[in-house]
C-alpha atoms as a PDB file:
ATOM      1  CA  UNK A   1      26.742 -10.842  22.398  1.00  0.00           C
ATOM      2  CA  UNK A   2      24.156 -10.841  19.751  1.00  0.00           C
ATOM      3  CA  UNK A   3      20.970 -10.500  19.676  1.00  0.00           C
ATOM      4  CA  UNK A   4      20.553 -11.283  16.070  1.00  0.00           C
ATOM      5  CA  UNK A   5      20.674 -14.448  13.841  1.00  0.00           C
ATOM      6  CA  UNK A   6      21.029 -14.848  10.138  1.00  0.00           C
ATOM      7  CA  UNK A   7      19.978 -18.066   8.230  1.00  0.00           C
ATOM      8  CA  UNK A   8      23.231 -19.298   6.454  1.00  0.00           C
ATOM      9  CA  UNK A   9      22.915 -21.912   3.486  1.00  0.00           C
ATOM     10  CA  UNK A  10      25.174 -25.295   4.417  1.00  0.00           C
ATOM     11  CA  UNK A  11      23.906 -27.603   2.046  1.00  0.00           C
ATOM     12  CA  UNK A  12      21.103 -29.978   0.503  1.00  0.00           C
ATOM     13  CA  UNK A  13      19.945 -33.109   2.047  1.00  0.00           C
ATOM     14  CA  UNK A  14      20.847 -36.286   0.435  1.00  0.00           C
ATOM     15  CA  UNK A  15      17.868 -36.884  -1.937  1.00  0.00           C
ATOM     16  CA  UNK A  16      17.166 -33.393  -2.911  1.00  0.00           C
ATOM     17  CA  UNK A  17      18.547 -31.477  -6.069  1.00  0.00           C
ATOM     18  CA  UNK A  18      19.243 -28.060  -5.987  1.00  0.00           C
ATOM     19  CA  UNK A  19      16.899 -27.172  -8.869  1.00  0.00           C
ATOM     20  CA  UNK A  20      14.151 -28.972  -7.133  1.00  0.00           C
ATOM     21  CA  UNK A  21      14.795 -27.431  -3.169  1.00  0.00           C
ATOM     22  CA  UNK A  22      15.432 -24.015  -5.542  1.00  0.00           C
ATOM     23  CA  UNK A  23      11.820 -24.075  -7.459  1.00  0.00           C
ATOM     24  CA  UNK A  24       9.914 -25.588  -3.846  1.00  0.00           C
ATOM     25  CA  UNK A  25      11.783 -22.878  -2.067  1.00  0.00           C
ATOM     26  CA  UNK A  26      10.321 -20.094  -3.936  1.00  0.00           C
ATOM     27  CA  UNK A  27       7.144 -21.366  -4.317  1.00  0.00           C
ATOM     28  CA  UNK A  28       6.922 -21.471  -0.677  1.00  0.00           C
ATOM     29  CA  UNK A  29       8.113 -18.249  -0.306  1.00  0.00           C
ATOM     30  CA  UNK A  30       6.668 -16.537  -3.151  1.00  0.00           C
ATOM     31  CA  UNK A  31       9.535 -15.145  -4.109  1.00  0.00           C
ATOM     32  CA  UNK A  32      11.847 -15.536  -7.640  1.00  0.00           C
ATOM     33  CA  UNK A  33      13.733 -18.274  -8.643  1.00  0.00           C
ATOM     34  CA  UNK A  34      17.265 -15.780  -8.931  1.00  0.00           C
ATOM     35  CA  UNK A  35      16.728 -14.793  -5.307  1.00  0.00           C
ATOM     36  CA  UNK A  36      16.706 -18.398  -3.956  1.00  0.00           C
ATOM     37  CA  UNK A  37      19.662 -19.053  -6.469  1.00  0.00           C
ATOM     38  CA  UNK A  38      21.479 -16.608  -4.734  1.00  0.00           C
ATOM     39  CA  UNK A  39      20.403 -17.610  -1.424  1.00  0.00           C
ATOM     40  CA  UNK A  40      22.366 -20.953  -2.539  1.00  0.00           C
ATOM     41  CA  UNK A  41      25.538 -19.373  -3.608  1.00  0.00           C
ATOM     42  CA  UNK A  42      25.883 -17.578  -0.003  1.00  0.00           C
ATOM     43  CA  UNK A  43      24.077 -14.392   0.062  1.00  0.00           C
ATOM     44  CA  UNK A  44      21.061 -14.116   2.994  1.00  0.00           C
ATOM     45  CA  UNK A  45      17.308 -14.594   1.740  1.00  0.00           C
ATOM     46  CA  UNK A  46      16.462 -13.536   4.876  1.00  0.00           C
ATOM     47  CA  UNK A  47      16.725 -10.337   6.928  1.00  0.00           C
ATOM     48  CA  UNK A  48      18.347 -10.925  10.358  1.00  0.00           C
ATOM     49  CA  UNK A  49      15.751 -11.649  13.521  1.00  0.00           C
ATOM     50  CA  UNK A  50      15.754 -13.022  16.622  1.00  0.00           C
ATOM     51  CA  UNK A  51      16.261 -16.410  17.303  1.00  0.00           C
ATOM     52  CA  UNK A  52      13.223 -18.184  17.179  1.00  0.00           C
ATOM     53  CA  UNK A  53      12.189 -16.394  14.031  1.00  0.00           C
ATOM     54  CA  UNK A  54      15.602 -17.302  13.086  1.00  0.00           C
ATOM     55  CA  UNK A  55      15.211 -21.106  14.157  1.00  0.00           C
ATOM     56  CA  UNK A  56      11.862 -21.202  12.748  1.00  0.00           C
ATOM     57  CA  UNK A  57      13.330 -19.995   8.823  1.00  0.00           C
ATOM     58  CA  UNK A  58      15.457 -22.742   9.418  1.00  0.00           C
ATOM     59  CA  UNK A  59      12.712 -25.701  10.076  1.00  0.00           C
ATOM     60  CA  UNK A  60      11.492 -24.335   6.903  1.00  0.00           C
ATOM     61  CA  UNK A  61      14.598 -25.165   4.872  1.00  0.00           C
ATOM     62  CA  UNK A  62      14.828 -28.456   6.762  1.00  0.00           C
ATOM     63  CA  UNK A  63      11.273 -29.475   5.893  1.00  0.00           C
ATOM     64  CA  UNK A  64      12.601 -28.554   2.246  1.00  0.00           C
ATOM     65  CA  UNK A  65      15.766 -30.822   2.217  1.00  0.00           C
ATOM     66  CA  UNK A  66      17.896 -27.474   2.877  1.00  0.00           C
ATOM     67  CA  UNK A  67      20.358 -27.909   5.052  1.00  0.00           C
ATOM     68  CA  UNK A  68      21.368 -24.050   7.099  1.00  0.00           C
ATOM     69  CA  UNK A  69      22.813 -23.033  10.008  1.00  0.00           C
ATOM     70  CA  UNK A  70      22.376 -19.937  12.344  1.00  0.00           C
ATOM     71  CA  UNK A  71      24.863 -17.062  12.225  1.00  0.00           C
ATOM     72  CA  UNK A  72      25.105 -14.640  15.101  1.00  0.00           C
ATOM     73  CA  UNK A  73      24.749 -10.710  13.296  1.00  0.00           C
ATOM     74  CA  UNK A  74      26.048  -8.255  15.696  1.00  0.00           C
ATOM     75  CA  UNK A  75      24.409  -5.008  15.388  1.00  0.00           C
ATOM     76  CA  UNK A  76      27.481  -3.114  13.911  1.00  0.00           C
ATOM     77  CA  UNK A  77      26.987  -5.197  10.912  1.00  0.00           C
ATOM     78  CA  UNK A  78      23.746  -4.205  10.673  1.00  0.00           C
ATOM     79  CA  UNK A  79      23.985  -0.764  11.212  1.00  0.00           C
ATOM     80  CA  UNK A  80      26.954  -0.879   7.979  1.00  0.00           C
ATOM     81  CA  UNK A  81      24.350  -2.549   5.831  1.00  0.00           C
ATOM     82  CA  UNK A  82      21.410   0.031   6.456  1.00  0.00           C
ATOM     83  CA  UNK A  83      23.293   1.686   3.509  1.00  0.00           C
ATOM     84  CA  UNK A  84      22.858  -0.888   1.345  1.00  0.00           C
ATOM     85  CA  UNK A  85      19.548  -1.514   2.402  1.00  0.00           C
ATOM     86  CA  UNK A  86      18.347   1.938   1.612  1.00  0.00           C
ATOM     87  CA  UNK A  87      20.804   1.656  -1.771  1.00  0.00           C
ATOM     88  CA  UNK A  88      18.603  -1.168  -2.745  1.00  0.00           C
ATOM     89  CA  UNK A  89      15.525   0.276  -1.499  1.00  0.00           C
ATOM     90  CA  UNK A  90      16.517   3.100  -4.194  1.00  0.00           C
ATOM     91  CA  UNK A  91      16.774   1.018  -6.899  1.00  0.00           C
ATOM     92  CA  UNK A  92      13.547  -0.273  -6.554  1.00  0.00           C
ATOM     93  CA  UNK A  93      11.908   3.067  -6.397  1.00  0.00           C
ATOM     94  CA  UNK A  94      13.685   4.049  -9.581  1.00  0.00           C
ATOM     95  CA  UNK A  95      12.957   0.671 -11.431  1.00  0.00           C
ATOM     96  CA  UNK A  96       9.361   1.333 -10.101  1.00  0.00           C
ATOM     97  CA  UNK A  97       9.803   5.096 -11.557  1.00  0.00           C
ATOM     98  CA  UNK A  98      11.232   4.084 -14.485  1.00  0.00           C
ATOM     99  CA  UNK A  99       8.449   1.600 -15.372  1.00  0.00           C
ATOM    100  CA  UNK A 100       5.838   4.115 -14.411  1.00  0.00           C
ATOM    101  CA  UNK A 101       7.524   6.654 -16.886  1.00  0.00           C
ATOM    102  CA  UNK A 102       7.438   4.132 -19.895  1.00  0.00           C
ATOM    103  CA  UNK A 103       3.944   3.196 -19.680  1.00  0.00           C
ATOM    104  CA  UNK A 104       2.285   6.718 -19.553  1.00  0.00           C
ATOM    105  CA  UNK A 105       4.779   7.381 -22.754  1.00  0.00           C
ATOM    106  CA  UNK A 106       3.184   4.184 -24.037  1.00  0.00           C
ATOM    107  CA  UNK A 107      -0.139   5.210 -23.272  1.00  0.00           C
ATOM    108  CA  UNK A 108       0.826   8.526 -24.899  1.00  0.00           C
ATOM    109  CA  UNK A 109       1.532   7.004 -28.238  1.00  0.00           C
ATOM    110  CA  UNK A 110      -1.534   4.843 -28.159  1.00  0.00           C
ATOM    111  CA  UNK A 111      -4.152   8.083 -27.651  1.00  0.00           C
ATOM    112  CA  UNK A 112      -2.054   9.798 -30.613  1.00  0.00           C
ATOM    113  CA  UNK A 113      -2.427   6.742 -32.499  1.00  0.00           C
ATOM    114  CA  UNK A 114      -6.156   6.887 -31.786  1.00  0.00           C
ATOM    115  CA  UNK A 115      -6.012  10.474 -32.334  1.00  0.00           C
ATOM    116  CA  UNK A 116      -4.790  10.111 -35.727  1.00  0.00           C
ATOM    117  CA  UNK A 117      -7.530   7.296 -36.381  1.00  0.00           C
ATOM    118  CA  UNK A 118     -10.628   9.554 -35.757  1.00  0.00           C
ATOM    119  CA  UNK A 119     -11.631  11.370 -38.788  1.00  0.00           C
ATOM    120  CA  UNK A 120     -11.389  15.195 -39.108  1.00  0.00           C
ATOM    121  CA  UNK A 121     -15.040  15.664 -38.850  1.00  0.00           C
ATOM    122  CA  UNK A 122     -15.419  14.228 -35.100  1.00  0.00           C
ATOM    123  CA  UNK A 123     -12.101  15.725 -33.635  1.00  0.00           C
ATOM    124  CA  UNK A 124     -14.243  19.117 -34.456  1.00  0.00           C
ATOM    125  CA  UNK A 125     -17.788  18.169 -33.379  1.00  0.00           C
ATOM    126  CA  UNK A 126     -17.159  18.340 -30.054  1.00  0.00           C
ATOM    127  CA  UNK A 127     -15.394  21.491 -30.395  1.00  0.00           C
ATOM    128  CA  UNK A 128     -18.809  23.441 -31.656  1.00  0.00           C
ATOM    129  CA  UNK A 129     -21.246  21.809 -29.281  1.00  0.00           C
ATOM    130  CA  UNK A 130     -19.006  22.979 -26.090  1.00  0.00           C
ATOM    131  CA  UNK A 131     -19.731  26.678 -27.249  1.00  0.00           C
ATOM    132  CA  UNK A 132     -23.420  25.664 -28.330  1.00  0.00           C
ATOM    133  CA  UNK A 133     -24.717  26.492 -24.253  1.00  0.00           C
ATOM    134  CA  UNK A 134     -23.066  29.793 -24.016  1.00  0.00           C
ATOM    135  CA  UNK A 135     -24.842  31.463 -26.384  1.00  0.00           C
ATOM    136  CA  UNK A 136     -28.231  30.628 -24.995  1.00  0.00           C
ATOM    137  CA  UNK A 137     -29.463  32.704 -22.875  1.00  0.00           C
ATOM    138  CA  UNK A 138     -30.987  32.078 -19.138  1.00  0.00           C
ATOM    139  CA  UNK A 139     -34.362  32.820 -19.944  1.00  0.00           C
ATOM    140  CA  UNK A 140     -37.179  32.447 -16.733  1.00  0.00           C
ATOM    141  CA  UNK A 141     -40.889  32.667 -17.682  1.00  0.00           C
ATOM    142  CA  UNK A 142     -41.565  33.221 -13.923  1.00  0.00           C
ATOM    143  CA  UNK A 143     -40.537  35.580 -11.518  1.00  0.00           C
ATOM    144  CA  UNK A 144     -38.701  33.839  -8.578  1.00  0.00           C
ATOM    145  CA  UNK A 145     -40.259  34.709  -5.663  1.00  0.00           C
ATOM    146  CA  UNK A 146     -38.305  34.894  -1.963  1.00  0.00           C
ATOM    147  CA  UNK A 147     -38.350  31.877   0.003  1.00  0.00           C
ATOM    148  CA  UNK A 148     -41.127  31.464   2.758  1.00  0.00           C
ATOM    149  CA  UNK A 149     -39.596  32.800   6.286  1.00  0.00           C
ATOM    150  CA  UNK A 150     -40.050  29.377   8.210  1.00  0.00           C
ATOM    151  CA  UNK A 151     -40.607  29.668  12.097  1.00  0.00           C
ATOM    152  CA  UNK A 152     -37.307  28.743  14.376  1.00  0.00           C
ATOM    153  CA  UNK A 153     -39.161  27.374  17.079  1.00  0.00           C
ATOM    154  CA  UNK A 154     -37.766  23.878  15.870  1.00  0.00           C
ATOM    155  CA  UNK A 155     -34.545  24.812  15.487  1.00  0.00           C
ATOM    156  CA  UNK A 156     -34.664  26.358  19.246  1.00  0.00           C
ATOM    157  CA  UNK A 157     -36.276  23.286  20.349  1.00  0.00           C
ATOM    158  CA  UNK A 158     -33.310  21.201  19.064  1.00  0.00           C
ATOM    159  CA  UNK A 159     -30.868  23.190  20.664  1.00  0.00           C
ATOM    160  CA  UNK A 160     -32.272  23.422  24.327  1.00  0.00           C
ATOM    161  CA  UNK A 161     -32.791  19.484  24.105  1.00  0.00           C
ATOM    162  CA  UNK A 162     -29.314  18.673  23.410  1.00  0.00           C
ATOM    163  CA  UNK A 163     -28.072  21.775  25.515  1.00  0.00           C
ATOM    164  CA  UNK A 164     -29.985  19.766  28.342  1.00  0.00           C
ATOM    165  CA  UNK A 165     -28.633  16.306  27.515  1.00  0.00           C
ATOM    166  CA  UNK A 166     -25.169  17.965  27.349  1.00  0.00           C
ATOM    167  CA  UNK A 167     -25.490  18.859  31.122  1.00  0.00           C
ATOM    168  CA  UNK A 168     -27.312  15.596  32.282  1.00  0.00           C
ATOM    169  CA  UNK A 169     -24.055  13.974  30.665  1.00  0.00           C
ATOM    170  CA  UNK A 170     -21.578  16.243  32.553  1.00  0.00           C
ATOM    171  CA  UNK A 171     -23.628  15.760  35.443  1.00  0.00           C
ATOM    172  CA  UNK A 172     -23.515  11.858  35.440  1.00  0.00           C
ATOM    173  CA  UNK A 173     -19.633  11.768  34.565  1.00  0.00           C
ATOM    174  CA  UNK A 174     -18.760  14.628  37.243  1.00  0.00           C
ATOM    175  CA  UNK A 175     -21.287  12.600  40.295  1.00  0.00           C
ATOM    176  CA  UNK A 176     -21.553   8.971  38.915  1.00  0.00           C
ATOM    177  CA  UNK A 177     -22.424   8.004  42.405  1.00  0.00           C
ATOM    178  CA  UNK A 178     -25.085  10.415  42.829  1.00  0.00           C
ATOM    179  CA  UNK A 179     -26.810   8.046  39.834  1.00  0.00           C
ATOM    180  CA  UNK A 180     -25.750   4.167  41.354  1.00  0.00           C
ATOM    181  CA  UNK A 181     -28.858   2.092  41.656  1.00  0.00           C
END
């Protein structure tokens, strides 16, 4: 038996066009035209769930004038299309990759372009002025003198008060009757 249904396209209502339940579709889905178009010609649009999820993607349709039925997915099926899943998966990371890669080379070219727009004179300011503070040297008019040696008697304080709260604590959560009012 499975435990898993699929929403299956079966057909338009009588009054609806296919453009029309394909455009409301994806806007209610937020999701591209070319998917729902494929969701028409047979393939799923929706990953296989139980069956109220599964009944509930199919009020959906219905409120949509898309007419679908429920098809039981054992769970050899899906264990066969994990690979496809992750196939896909992998073509998204590389179309992600690949669009990644093009727009730092684009990026490149623009800062060379800008590169080759600054005249010669600026590109070597900033060259001079980043060796202008090493040559100067650290020069102190006053001697610095050793800090004052401050008394630890706060510090000590500090610790013994939350050395003492420490025990009340383990006290309380060790005998919390010994505190019940």
């Amino acid at each position: 038996m499975a435990d898993n249904f699929r929403v299956i396209f079966a057909g338009l209502a009588d009054n609806v066009d296919i453009k029309t339940a394909c455009t409301n579709l994806a806007a209610k889905l937020k999701t591209s035209d070319e998917k729902v178009a494929l969701f028409f010609k047979g393939k799923p649009l929706f990953a296989p769930s139980d069956k109220d999820k599964a009944l509930k993607q199919a009020k959906l349709l219905a409120s949509l004038g898309i007419k679908s039925k429920l098809q039981a997915v054992s769970n050899a099926i899906q264990s066969s299309s994990a690979p496809a899943a992750n196939n896909q998966r992998d073509e998204r990371i590389f179309d992600a990759l690949d669009y990644i890669t093009s727009s730092l080379i684009r990026l490149e070219e623009k800062l060379d372009e800008l590169e080759q727009r600054l005249p010669e004179a600026q590109l070597k300011a900033p060259d001079e002025n980043v060796d202008e503070w090493q040559d100067d040297d650290l020069m102190l008019d006053e001697d610095l003198a050793p800090p004052k040696k401050r008394s630890n008697l706060l510090l000590y304080s500090l610790i013994a008060t939350a050395t003492i709260l420490l025990v009340v604590l383990a006290v309380f959560l060790i005998f919390p009757d010994l505190f019940s009012f």
